[in-house]
Protein backbone atom coordinates (compact mmCIF):
# COMPACT_ATOMS: atom_id res chain seq x y z
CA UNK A 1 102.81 98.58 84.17
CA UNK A 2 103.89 96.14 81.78
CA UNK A 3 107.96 97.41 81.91
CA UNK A 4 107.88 97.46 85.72
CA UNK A 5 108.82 93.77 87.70
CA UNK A 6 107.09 93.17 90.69
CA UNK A 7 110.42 93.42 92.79
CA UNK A 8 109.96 97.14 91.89
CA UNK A 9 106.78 97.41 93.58
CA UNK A 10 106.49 97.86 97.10
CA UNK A 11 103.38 98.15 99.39
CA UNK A 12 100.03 99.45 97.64
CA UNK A 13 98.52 102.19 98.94
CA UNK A 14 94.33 102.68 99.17
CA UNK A 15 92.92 106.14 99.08
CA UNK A 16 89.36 107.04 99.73
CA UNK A 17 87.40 109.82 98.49
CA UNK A 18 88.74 112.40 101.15
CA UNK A 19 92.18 111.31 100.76
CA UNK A 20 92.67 109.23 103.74
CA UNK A 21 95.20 106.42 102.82
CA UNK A 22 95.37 102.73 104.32
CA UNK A 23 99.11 101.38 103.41
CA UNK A 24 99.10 97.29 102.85
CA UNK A 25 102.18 95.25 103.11
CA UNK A 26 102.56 92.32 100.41
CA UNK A 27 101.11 88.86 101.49
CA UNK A 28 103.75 86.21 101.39
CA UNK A 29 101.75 83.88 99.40
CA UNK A 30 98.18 83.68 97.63
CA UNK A 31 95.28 82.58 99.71
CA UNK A 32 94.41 79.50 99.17
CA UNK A 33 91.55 79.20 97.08
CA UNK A 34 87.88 78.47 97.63
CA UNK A 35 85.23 76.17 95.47
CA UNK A 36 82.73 79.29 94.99
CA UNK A 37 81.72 81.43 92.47
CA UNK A 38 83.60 85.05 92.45
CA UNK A 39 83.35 88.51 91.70
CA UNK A 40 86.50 90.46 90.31
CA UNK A 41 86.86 94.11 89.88
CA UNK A 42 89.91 94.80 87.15
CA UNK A 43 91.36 98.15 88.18
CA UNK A 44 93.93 98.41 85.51
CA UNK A 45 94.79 98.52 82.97
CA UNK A 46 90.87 98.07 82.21
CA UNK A 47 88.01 98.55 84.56
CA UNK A 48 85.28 95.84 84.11
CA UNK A 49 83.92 93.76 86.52
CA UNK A 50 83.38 90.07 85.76
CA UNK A 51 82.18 87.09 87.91
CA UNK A 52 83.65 83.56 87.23
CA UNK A 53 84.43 79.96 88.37
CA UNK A 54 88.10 80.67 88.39
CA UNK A 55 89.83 81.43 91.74
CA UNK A 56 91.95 84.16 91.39
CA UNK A 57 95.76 83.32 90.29
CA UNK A 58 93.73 81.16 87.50
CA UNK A 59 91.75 84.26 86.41
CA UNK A 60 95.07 86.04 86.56
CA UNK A 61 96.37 83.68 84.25
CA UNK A 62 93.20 83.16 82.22
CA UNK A 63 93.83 86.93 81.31
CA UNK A 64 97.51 87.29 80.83
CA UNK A 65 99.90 84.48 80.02
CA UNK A 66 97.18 81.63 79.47
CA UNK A 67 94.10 83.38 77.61
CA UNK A 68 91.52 81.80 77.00
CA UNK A 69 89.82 84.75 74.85
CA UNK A 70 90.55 86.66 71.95
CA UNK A 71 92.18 89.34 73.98
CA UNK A 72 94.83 89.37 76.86
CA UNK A 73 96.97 91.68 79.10
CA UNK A 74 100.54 91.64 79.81
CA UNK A 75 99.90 92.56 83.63
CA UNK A 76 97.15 93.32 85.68
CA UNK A 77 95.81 94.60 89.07
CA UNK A 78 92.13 93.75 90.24
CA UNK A 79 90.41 92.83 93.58
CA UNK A 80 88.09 90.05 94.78
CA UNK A 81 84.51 91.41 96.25
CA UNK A 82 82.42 90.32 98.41
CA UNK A 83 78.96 88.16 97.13
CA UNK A 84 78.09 86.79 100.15
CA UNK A 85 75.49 83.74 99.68
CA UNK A 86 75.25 84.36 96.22
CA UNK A 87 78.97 82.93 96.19
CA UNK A 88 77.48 79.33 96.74
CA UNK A 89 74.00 79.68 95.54
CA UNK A 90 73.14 82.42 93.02
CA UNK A 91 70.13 81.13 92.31
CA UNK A 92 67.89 81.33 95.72
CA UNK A 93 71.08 82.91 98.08
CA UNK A 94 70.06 85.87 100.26
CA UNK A 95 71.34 89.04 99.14
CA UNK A 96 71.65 90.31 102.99
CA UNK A 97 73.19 93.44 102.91
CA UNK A 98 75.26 93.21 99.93
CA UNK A 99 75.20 97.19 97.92
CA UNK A 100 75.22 96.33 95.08
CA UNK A 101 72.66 98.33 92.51
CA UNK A 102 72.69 95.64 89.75
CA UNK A 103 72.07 92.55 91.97
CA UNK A 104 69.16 90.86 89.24
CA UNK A 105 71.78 90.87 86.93
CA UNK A 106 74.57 89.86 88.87
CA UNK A 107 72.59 86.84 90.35
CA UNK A 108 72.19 86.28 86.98
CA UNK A 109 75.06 86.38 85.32
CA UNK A 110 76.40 84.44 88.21
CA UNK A 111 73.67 81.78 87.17
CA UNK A 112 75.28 81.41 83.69
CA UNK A 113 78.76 80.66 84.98
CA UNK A 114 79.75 76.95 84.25
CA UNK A 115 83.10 74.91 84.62
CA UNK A 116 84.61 74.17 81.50
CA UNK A 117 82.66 75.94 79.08
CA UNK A 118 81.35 79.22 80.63
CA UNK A 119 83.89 79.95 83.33
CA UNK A 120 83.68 83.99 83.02
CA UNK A 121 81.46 86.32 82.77
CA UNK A 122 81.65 90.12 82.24
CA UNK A 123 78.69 91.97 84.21
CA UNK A 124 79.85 95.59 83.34
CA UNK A 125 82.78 96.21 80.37
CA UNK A 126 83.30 99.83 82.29
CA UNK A 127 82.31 99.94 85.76
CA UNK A 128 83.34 102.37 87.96
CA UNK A 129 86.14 101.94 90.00
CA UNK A 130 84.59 103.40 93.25
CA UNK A 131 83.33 100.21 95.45
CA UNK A 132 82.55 100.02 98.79
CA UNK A 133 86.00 99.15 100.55
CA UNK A 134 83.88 96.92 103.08
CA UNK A 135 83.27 94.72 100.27
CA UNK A 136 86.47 93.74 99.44
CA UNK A 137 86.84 89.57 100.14
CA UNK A 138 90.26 89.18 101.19
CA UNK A 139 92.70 92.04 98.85
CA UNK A 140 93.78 93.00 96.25
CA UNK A 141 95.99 91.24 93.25
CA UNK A 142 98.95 92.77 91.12
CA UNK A 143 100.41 90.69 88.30
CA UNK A 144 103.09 91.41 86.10
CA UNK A 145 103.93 88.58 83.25
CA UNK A 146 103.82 84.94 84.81
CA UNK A 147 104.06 86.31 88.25
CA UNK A 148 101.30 87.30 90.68
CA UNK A 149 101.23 88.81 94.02
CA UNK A 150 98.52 89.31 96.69
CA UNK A 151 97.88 92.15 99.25
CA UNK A 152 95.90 90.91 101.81
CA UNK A 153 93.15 93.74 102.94
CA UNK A 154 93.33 94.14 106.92
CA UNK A 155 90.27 92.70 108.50
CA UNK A 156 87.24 95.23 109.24
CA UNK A 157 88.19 94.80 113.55
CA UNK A 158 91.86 95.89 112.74
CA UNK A 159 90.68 98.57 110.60
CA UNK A 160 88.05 99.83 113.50
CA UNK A 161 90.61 99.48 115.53
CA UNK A 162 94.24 100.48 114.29
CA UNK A 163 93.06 102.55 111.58
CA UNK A 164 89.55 104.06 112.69
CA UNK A 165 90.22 107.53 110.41
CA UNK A 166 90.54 105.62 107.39
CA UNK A 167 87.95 103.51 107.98
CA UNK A 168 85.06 105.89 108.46
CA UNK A 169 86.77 108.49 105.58
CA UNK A 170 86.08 104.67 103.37
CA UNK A 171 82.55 104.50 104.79
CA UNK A 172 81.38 107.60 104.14
């Protein structure tokens, strides 16, 4: 990934399980970004899953061309998912129908997390990289270098709606 530019790379394809695939266009610009705690799946070129402070272009950066750790990549592609209330209060927020099977120790981890000192947090080194697609916040992130581009995911009445195969292969 790391010899490719971003100009190179077109629209990003998802493909569930039974090979039903959802095509998403490029967003024009990064979301803007909330005060809330967040959950990050790295799909490549690792697979953890790590919960910080950090919105994402920051995280990007806090990875790749501004690392704050021992290690760093020269490119990466990971998506935001979803925490629901645990986003503003990890302490007492309702789970509600969030599927995650390691929620103790997400709320958890998500309870460490502090601004300045402790602003990531892995929760799994190598988690897998099936997820509910439901669950994704607001899309997916590719980053190449110093530069960093968003793919916003299609909201869940569009997909009902102008993609209802995809959607229920994804659901399944």
């Amino acid at each position: 990934m790391e010899h490719l530019t971003l100009s190179a790379i077109g629209r990003l394809y998802l493909t569930t399980a039974n090979g039903a695939t959802l095509e998403l266009s490029r967003g024009s610009r990064l979301p803007q970004p909330e005060k809330e705690l967040h959950m990050y799946q790295d799909l490549t070129p690792i697979n953890s899953m790590v919960v910080s402070v950090l919105d994402p272009a920051t995280y990007y950066a806090d990875i790749t061309v501004k690392p704050s750790h021992s290690f760093s990549f020269p490119g990466m592609c990971f998506v935001e998912l979803e925490l629901g209330n645990l986003a503003l209060d990890p302490e007492n927020g309702q789970e509600g129908d969030l599927p995650y099977s390691f929620l103790q120790h997400l709320r958890e981890a998500l309870m460490e997390l502090k601004p300045g000192s402790k602003e990531n947090k892995l929760v799994h080194r190598v988690h897998s990289l099936v997820f509910p697609f439901r669950m994704v916040k607001n899309g997916f992130y590719l980053g190449i270098g110093g530069e960093l581009v968003y793919y916003p995911m299609l909201s869940v009445d569009v997909l009902r709606k102008d993609h209802s195969n995809w959607w229920k292969s994804a659901n399944l």
